[in-house]
N, C-alpha and C. Protein backbone atom coordinates (compact mmCIF):
# COMPACT_ATOMS: atom_id res chain seq x y z
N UNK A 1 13.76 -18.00 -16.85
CA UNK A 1 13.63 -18.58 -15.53
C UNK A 1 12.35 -19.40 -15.46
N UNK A 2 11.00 -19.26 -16.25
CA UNK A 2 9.98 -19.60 -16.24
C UNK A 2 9.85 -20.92 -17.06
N UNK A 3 10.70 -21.25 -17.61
CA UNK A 3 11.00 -22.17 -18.42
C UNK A 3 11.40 -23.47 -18.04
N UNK A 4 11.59 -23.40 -16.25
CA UNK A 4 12.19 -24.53 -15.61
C UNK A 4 12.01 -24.90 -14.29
N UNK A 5 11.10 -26.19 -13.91
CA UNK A 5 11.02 -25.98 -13.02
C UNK A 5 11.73 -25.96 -11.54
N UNK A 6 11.33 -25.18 -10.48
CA UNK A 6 12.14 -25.11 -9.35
C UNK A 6 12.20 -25.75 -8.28
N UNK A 7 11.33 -27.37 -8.97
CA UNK A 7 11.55 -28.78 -8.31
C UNK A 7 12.81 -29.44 -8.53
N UNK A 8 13.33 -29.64 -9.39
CA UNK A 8 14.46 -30.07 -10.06
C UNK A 8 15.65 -29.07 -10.56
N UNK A 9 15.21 -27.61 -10.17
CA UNK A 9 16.37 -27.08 -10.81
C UNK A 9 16.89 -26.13 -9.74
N UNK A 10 17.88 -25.67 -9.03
CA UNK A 10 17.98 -24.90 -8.48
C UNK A 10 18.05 -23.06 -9.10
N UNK A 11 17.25 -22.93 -9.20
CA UNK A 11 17.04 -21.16 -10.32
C UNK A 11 18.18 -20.79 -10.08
N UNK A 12 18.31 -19.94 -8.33
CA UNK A 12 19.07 -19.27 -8.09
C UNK A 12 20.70 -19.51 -8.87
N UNK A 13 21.18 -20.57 -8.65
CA UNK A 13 21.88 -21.12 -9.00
C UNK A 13 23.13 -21.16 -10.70
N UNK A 14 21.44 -22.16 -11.37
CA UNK A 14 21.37 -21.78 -12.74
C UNK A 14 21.09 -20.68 -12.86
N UNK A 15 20.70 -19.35 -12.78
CA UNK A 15 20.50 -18.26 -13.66
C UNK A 15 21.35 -17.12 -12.80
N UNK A 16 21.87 -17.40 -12.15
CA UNK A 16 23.06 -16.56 -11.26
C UNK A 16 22.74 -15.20 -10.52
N UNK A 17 21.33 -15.83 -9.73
CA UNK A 17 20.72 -14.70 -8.83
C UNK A 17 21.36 -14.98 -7.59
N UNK A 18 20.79 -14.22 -6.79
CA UNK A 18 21.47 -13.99 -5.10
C UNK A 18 20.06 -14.13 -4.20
N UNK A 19 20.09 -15.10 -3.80
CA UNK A 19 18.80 -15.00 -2.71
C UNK A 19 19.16 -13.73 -1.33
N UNK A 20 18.12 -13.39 -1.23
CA UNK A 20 17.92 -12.46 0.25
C UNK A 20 17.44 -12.57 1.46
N UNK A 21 17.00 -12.74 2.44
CA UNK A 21 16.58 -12.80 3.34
C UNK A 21 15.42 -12.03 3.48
N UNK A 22 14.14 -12.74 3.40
CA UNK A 22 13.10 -11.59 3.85
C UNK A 22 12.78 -11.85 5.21
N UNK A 23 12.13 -10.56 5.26
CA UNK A 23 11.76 -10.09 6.72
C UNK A 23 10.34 -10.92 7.27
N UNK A 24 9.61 -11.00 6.62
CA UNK A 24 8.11 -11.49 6.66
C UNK A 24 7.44 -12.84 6.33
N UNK A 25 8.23 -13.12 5.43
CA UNK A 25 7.66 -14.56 4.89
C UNK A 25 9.11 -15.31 4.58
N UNK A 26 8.95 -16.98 4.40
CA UNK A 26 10.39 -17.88 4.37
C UNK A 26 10.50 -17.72 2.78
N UNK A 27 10.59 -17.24 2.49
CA UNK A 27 10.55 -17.42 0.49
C UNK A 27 11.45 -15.81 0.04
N UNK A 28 12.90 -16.64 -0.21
CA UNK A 28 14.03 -15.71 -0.85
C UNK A 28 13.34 -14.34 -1.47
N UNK A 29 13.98 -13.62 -1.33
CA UNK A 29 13.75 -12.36 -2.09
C UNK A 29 14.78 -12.70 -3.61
N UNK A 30 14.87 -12.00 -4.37
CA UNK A 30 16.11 -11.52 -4.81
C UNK A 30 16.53 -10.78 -5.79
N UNK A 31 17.87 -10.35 -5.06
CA UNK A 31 18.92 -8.92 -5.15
C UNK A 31 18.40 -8.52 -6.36
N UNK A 32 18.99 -9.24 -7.31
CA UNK A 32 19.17 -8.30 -8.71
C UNK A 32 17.84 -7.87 -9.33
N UNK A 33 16.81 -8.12 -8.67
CA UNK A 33 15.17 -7.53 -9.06
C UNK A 33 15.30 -6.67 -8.78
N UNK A 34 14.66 -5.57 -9.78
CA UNK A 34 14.24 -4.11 -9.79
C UNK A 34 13.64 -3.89 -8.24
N UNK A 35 12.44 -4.80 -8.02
CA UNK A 35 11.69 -4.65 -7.26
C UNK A 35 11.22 -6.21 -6.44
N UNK A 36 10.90 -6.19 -5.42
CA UNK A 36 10.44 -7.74 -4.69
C UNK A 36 9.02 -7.30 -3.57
N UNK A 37 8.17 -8.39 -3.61
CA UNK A 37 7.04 -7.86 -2.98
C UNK A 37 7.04 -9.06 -2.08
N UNK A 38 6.73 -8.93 -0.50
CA UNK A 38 7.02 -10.10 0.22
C UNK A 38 5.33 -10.44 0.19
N UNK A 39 4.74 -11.93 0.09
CA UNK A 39 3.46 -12.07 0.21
C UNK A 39 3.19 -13.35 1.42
N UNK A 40 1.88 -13.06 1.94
CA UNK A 40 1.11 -14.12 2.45
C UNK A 40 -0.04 -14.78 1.59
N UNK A 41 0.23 -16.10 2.27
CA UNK A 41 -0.64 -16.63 0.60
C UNK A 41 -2.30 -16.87 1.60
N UNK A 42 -3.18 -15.96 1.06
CA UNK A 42 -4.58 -16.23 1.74
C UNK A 42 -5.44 -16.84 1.51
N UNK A 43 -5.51 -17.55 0.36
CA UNK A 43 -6.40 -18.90 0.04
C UNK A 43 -5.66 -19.66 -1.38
N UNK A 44 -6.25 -20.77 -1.34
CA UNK A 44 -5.94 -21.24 -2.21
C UNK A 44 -7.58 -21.61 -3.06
N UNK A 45 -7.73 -21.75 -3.71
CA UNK A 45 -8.45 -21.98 -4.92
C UNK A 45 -8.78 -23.20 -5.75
N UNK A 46 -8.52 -24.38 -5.19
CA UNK A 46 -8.04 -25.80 -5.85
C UNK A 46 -8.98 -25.69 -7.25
N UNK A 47 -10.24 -25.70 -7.31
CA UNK A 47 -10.94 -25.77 -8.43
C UNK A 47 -10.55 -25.16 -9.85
N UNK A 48 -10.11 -23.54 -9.36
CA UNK A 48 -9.11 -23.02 -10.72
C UNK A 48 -7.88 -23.00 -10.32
N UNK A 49 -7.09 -23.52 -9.49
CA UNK A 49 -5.65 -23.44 -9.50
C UNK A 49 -5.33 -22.57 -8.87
N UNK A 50 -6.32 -21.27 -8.46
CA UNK A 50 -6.01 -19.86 -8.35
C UNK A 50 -5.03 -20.03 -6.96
N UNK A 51 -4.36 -18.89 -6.24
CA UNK A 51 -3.60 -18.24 -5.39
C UNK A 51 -3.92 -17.02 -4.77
N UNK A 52 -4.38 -17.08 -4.16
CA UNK A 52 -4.67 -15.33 -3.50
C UNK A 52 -3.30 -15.47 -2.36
N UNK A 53 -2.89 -13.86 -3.11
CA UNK A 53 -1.83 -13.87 -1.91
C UNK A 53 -1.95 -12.17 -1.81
N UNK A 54 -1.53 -11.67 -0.34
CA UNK A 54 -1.73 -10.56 0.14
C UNK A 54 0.00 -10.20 0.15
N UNK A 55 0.52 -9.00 -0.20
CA UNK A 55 1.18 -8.19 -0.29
C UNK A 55 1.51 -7.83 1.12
N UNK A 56 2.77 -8.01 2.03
CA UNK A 56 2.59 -7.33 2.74
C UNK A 56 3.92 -6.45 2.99
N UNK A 57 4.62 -6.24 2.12
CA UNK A 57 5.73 -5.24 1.90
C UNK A 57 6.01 -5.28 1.04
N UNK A 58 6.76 -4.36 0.01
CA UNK A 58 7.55 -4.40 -1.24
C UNK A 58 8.39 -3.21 -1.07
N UNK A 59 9.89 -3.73 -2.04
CA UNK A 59 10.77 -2.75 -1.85
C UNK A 59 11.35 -2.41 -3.88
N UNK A 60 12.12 -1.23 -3.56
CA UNK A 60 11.85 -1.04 -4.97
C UNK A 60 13.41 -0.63 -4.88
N UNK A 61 14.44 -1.28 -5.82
CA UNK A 61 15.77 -1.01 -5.56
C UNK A 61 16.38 0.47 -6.53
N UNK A 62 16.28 1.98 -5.60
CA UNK A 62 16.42 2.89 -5.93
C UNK A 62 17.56 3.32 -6.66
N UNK A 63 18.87 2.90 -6.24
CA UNK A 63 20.26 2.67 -6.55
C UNK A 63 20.01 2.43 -8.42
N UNK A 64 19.07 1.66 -8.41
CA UNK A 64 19.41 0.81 -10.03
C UNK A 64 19.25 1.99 -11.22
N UNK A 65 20.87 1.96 -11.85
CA UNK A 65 20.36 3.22 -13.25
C UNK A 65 19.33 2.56 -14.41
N UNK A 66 19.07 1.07 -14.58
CA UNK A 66 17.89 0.72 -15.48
C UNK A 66 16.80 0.66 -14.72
N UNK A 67 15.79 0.89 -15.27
CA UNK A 67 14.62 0.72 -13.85
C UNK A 67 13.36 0.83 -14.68
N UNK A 68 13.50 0.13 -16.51
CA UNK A 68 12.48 -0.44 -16.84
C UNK A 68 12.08 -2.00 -16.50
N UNK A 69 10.92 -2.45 -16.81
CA UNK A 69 10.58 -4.05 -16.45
C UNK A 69 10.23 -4.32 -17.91
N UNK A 70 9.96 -5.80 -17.26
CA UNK A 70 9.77 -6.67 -19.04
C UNK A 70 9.17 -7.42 -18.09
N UNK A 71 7.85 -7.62 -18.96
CA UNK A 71 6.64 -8.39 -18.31
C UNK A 71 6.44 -9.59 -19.62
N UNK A 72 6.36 -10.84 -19.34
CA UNK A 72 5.75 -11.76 -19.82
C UNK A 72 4.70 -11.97 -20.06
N UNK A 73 4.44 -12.02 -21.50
CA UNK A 73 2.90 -11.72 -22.02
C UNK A 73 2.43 -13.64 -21.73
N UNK A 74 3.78 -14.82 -21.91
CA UNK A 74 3.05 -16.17 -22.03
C UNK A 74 2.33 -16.74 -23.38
N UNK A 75 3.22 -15.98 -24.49
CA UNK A 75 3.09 -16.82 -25.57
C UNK A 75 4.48 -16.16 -26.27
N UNK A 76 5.49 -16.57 -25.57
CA UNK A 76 7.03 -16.33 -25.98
C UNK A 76 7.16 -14.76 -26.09
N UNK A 77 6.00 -13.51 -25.67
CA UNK A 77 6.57 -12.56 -26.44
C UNK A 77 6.70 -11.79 -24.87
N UNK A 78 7.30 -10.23 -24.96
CA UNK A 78 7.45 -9.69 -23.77
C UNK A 78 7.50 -8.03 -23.89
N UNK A 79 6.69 -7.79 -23.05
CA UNK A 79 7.10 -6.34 -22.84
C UNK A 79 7.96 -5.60 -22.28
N UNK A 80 8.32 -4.62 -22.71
CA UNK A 80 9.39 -3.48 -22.22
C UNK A 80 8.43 -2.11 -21.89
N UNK A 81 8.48 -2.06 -20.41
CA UNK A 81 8.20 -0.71 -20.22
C UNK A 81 9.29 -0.10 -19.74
N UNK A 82 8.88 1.44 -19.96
CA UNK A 82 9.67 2.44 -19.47
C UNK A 82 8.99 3.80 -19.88
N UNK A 83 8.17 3.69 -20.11
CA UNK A 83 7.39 5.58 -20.13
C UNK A 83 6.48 5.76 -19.41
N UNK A 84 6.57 6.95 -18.44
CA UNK A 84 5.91 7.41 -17.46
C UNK A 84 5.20 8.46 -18.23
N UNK A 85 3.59 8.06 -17.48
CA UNK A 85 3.03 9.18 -17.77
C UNK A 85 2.31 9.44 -16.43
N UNK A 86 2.77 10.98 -16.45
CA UNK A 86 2.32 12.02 -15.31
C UNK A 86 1.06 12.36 -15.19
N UNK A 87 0.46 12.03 -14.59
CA UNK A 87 -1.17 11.90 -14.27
C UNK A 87 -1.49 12.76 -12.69
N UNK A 88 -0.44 12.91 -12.12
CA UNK A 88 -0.50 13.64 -11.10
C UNK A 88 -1.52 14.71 -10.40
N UNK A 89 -1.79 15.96 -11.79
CA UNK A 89 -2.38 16.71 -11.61
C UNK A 89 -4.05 16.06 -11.58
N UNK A 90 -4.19 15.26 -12.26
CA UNK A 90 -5.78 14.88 -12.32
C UNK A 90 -5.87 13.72 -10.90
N UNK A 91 -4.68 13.18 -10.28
CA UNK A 91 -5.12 12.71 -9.73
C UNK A 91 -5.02 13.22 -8.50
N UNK A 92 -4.29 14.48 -8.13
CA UNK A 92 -4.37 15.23 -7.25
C UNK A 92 -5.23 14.69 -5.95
N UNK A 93 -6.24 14.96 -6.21
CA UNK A 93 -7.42 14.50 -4.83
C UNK A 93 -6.95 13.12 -4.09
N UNK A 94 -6.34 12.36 -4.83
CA UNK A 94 -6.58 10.81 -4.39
C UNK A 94 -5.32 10.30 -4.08
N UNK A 95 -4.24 11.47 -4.06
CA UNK A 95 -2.75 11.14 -4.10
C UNK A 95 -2.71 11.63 -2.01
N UNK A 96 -1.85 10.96 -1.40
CA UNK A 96 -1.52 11.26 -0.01
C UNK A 96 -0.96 12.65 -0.14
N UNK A 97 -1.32 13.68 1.10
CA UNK A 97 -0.95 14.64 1.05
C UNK A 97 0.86 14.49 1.05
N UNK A 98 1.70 15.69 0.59
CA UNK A 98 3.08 15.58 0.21
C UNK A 98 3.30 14.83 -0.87
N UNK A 99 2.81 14.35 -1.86
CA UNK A 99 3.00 13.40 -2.48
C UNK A 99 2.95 14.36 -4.35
């Protein structure tokens, strides 16, 4: 998907996603993501290009039986996670109560 831009190409389209409707901001969610985080964009940065954008919901699609990610390292290669490690007990103090 990163491979093309979404001036000239319609993604959704070509790569046969489903846009969503978010609640918060005008910028598609979509469906078939593990997970989607809706953002406000709070500065821009012109000098490095940068983006600050604030988080202001994310949803995490529970239903899904795969529910590793693959992160783009940006020199063709990619990761696969999927192992949890339980840190729980040490982090005890800093976790919300019930949690």
């Amino acid at each position: 998907v990163g491979t093309c831009s979404g001036a000239d190409t319609d993604k959704f389209e070509k790569f046969g996603l489903t846009p969503v409707k978010a609640k918060h901001v005008g910028s598609p969610l979509i469906k078939e993501c593990l997970a989607n985080i809706e953002c406000k964009v709070i500065d821009i940065i012109q000098r490095h290009n940068i983006v600050v954008l604030e988080g202001v919901v994310a949803y995490f699609d529970n239903s899904r039986k795969e529910k590793r990610t693959v992160h783009a390292i940006g020199d063709g290669t990619f990761v696969v996670d999927g192992r949890k490690l339980n840190r729980r007990e040490m982090m005890k103090s800093k976790l919300p109560e019930g949690v």
